[in-house]
N, C-alpha and C. Protein backbone atom coordinates (compact mmCIF):
# COMPACT_ATOMS: atom_id res chain seq x y z
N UNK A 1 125.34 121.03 129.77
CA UNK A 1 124.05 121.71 129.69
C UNK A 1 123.18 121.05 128.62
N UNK A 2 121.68 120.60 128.94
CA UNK A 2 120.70 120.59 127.97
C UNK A 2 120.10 121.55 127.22
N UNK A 3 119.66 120.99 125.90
CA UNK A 3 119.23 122.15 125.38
C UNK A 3 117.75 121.96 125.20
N UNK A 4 116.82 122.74 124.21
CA UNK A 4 115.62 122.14 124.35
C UNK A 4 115.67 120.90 123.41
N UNK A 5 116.64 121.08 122.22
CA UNK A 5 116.42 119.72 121.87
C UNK A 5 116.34 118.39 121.91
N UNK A 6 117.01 118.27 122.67
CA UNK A 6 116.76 116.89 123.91
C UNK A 6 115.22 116.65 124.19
N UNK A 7 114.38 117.57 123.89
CA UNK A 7 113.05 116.92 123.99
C UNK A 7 112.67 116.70 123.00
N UNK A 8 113.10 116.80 121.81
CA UNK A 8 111.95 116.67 120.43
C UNK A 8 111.18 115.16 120.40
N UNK A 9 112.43 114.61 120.62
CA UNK A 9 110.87 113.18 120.84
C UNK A 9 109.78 113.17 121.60
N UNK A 10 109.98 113.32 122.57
CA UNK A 10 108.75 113.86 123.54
C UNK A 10 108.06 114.82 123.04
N UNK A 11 108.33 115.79 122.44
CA UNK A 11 107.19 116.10 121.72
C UNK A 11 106.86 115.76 120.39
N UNK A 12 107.59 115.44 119.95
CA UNK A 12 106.93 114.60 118.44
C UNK A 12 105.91 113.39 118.27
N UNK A 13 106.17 112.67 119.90
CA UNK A 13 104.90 111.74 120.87
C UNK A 13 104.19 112.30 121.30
N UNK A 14 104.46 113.65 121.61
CA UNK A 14 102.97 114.16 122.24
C UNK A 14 102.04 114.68 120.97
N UNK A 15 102.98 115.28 120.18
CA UNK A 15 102.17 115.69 118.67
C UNK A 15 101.33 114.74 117.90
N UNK A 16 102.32 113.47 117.95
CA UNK A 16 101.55 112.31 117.35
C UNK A 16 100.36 111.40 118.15
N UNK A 17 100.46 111.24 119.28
CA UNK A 17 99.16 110.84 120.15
C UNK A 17 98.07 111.90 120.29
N UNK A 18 98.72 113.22 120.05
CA UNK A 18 97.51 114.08 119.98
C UNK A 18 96.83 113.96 118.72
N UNK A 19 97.04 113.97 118.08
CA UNK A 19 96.77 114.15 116.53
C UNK A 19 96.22 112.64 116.35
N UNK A 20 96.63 111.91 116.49
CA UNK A 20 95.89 110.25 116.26
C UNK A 20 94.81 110.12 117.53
N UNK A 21 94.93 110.95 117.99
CA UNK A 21 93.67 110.19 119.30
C UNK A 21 92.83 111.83 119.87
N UNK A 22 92.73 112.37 118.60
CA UNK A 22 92.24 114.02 118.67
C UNK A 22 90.51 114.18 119.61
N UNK A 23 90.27 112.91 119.13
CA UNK A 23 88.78 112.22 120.05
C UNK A 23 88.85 112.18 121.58
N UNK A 24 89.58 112.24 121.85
CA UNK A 24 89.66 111.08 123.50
C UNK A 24 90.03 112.76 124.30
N UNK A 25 89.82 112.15 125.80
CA UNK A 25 89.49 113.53 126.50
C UNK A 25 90.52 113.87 126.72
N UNK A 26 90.57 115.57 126.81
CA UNK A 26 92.26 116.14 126.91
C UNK A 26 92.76 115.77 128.26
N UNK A 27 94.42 115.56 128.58
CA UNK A 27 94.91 115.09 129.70
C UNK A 27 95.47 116.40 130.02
N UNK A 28 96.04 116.41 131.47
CA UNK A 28 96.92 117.20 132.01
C UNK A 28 98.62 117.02 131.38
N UNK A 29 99.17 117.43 130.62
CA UNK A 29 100.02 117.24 130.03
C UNK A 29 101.56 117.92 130.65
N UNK A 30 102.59 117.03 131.11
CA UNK A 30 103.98 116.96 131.38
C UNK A 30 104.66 116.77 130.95
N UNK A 31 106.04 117.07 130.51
CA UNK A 31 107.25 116.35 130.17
C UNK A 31 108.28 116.41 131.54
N UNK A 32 108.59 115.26 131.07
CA UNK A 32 109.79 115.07 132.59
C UNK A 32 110.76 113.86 132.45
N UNK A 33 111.91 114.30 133.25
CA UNK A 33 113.16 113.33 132.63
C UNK A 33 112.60 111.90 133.07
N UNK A 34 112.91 111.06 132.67
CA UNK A 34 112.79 109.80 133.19
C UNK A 34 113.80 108.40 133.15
N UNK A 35 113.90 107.61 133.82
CA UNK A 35 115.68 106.53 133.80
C UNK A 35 115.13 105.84 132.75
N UNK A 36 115.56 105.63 131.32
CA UNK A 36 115.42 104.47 130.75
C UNK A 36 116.01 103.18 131.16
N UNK A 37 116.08 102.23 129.90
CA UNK A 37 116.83 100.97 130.34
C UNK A 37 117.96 100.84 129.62
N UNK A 38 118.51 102.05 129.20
CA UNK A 38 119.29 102.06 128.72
C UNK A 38 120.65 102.54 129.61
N UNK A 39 122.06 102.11 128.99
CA UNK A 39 122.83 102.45 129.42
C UNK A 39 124.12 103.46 129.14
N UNK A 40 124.70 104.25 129.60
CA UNK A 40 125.82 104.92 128.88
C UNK A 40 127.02 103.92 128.99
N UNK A 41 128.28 104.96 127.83
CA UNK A 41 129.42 104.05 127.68
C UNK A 41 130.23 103.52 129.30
N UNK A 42 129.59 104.37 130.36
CA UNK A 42 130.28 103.56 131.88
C UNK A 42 129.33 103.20 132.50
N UNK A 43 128.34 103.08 131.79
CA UNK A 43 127.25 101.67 132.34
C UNK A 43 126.09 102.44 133.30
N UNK A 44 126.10 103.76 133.10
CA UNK A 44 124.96 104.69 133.95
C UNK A 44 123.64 104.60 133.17
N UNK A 45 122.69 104.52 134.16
CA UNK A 45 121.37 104.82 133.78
C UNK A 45 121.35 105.96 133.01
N UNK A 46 120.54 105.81 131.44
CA UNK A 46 120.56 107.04 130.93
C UNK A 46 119.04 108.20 131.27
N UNK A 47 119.47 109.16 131.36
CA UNK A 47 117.56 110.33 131.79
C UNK A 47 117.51 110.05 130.65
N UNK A 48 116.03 110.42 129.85
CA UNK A 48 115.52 110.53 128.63
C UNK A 48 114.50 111.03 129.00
N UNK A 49 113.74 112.09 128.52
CA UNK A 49 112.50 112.88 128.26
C UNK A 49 111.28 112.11 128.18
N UNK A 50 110.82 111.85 128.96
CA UNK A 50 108.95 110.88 128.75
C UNK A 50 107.89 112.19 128.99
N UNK A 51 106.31 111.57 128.64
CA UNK A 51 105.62 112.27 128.97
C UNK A 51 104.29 111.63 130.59
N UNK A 52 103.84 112.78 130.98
CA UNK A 52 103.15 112.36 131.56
C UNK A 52 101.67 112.79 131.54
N UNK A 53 100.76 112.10 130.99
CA UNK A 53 98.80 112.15 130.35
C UNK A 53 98.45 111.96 132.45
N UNK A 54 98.08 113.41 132.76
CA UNK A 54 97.12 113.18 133.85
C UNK A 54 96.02 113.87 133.89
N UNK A 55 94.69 112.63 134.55
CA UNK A 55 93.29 112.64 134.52
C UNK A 55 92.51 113.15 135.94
N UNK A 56 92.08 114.37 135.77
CA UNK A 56 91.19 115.09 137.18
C UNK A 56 90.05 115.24 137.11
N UNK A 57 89.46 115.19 138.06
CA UNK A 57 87.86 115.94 138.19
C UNK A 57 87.26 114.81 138.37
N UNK A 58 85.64 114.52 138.08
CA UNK A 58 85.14 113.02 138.35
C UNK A 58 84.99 112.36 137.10
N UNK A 59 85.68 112.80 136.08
CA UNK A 59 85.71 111.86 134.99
C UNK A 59 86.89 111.11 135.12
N UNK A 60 87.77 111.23 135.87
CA UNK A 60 89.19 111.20 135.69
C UNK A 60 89.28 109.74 135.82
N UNK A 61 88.63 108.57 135.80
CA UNK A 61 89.25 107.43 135.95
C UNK A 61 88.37 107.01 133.96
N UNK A 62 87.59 107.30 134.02
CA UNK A 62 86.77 107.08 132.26
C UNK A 62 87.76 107.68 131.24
N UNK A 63 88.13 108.34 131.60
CA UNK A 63 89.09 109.29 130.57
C UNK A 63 90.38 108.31 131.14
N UNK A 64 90.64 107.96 131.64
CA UNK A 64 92.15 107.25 132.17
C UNK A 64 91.83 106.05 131.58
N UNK A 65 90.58 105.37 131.17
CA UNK A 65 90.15 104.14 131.03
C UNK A 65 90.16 104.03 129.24
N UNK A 66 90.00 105.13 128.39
CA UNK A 66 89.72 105.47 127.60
C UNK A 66 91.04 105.54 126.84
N UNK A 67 92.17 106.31 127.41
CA UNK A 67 93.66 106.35 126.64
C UNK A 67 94.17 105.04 127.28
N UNK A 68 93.68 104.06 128.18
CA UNK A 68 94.57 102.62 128.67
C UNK A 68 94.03 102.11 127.21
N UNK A 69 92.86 101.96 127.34
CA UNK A 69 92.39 101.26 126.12
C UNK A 69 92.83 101.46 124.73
N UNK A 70 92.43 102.72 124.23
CA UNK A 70 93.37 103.32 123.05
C UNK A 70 94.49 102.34 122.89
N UNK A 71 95.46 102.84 123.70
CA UNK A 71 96.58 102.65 123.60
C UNK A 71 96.95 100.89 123.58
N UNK A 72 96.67 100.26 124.01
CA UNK A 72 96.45 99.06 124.31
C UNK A 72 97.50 98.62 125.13
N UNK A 73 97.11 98.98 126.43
CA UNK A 73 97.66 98.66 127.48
C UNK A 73 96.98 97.72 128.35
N UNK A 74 97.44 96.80 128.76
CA UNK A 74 97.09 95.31 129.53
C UNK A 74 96.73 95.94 130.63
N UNK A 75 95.39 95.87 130.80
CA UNK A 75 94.94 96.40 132.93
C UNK A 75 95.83 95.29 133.65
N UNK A 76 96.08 94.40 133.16
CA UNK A 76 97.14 93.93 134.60
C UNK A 76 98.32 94.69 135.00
N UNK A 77 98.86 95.64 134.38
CA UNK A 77 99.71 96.27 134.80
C UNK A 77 99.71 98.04 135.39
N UNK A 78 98.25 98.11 135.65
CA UNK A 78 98.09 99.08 136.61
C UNK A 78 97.88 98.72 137.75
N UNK A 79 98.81 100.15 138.00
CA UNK A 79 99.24 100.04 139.34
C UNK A 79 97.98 101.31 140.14
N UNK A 80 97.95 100.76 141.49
CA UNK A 80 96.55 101.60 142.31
C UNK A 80 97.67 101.67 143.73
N UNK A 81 97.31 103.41 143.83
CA UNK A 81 97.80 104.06 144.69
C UNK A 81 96.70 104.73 145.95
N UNK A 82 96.98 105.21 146.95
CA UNK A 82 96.07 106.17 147.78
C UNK A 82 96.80 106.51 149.04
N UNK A 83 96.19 108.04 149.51
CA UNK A 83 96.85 108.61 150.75
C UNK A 83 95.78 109.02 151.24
N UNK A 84 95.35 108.87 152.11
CA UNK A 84 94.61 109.77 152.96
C UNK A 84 92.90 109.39 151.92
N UNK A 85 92.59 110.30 151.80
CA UNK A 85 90.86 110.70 150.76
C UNK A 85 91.42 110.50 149.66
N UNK A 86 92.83 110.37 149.03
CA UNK A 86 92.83 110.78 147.69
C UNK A 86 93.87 109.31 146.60
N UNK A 87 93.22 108.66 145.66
CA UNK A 87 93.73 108.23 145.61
C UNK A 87 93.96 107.83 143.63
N UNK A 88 94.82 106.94 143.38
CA UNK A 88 95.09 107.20 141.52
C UNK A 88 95.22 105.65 140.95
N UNK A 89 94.67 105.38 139.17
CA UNK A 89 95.47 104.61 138.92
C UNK A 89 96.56 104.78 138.03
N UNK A 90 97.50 103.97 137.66
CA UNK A 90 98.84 104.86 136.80
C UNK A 90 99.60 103.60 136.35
N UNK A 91 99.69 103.90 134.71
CA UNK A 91 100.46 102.81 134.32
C UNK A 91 101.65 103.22 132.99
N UNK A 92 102.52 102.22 133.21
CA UNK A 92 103.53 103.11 131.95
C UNK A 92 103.52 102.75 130.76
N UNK A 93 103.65 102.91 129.58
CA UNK A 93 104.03 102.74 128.55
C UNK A 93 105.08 102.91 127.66
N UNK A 94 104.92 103.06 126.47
CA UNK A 94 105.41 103.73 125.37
C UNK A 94 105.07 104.39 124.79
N UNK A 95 105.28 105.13 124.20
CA UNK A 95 104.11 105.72 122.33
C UNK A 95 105.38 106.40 121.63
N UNK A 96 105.42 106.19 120.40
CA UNK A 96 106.61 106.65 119.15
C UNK A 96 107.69 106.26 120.03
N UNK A 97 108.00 105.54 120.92
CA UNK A 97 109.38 105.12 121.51
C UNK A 97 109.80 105.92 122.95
N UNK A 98 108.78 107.17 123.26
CA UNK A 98 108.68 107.68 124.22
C UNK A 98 108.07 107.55 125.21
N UNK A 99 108.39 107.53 126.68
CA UNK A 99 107.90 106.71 127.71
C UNK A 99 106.70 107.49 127.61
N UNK A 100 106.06 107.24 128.36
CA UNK A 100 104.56 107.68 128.85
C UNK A 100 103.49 106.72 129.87
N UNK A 101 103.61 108.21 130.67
CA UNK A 101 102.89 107.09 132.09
C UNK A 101 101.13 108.00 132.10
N UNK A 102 100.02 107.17 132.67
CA UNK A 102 98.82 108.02 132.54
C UNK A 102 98.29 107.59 134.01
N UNK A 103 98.13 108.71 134.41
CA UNK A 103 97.53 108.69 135.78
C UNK A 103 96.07 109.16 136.14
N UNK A 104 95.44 108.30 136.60
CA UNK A 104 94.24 109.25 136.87
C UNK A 104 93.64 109.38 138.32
N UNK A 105 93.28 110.60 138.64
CA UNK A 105 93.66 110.81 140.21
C UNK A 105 91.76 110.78 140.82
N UNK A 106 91.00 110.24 141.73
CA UNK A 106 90.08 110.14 142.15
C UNK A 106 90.23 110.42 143.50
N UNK A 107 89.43 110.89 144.20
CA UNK A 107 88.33 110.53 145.66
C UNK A 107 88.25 109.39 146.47
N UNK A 108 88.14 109.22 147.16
CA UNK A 108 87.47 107.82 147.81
C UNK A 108 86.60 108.20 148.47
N UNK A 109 85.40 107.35 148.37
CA UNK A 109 83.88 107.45 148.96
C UNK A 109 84.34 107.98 150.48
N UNK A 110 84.05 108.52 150.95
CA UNK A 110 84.19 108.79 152.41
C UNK A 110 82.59 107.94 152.78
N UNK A 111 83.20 107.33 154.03
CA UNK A 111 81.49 106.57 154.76
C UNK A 111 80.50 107.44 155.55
N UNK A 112 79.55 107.41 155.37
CA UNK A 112 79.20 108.39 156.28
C UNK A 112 78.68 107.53 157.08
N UNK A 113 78.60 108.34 158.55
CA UNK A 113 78.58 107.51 160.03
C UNK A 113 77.34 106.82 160.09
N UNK A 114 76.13 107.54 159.54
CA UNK A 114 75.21 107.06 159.68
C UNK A 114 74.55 106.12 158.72
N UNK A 115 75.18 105.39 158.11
CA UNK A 115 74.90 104.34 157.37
C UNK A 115 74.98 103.49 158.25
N UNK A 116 76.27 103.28 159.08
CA UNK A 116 76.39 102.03 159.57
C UNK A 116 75.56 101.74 160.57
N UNK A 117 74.58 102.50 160.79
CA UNK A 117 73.33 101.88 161.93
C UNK A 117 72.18 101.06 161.66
């Protein structure tokens, strides 16, 4: 059995990115297990506690653009998703040693028919 302490890093990263970046727009805020690269003593992927910063509404890619930057994360390593109308960008990190991925979820222009005439 876990206890809650198994998360204190995850939140001691969320305490500390909050608190150092008290400016920048609030995210949708998660904790959730995640596979490190680490291994146990019979060689298993270990879970570890990450967080997850997600961005909604129509700011949601400026505010996603805003903690990539902060943080100093390389845009070559976002990744761009979409289903249907709806689609995100999302990239992972670190912060205090705790994973952290930031997603920000958008729209896609729908065409309207009568343009194309």
């Amino acid at each position: 059995m876990q206890t809650a302490s198994t998360m204190v890093s995850a939140a001691g990263a969320l305490m500390a990115a909050l608190t150092a970046h008290a400016d920048l727009p609030a995210p949708r805020i998660t904790s959730e297990q995640v596979v490190s690269a680490e291994r146990d003593s019979s060689g298993n992927l270990v879970l570890t506690w990450g967080l997850a910063f997600g961005f909604h509404r129509d700011t949601a890619l400026s505010d996603f653009e805003q903690w990539r930057q902060t943080l100093g994360v390389d845009p070559a390593a976002v990744d761009h998703g979409s289903t249907g109308a709806h689609a995100w960008l999302s990239v992972g990190t670190a912060y205090a040693g705790v994973p952290l991925t930031l997603t920000g979820y958008y729209t896609l222009a729908q065409n309207d028919p009568d343009e194309d005439e």
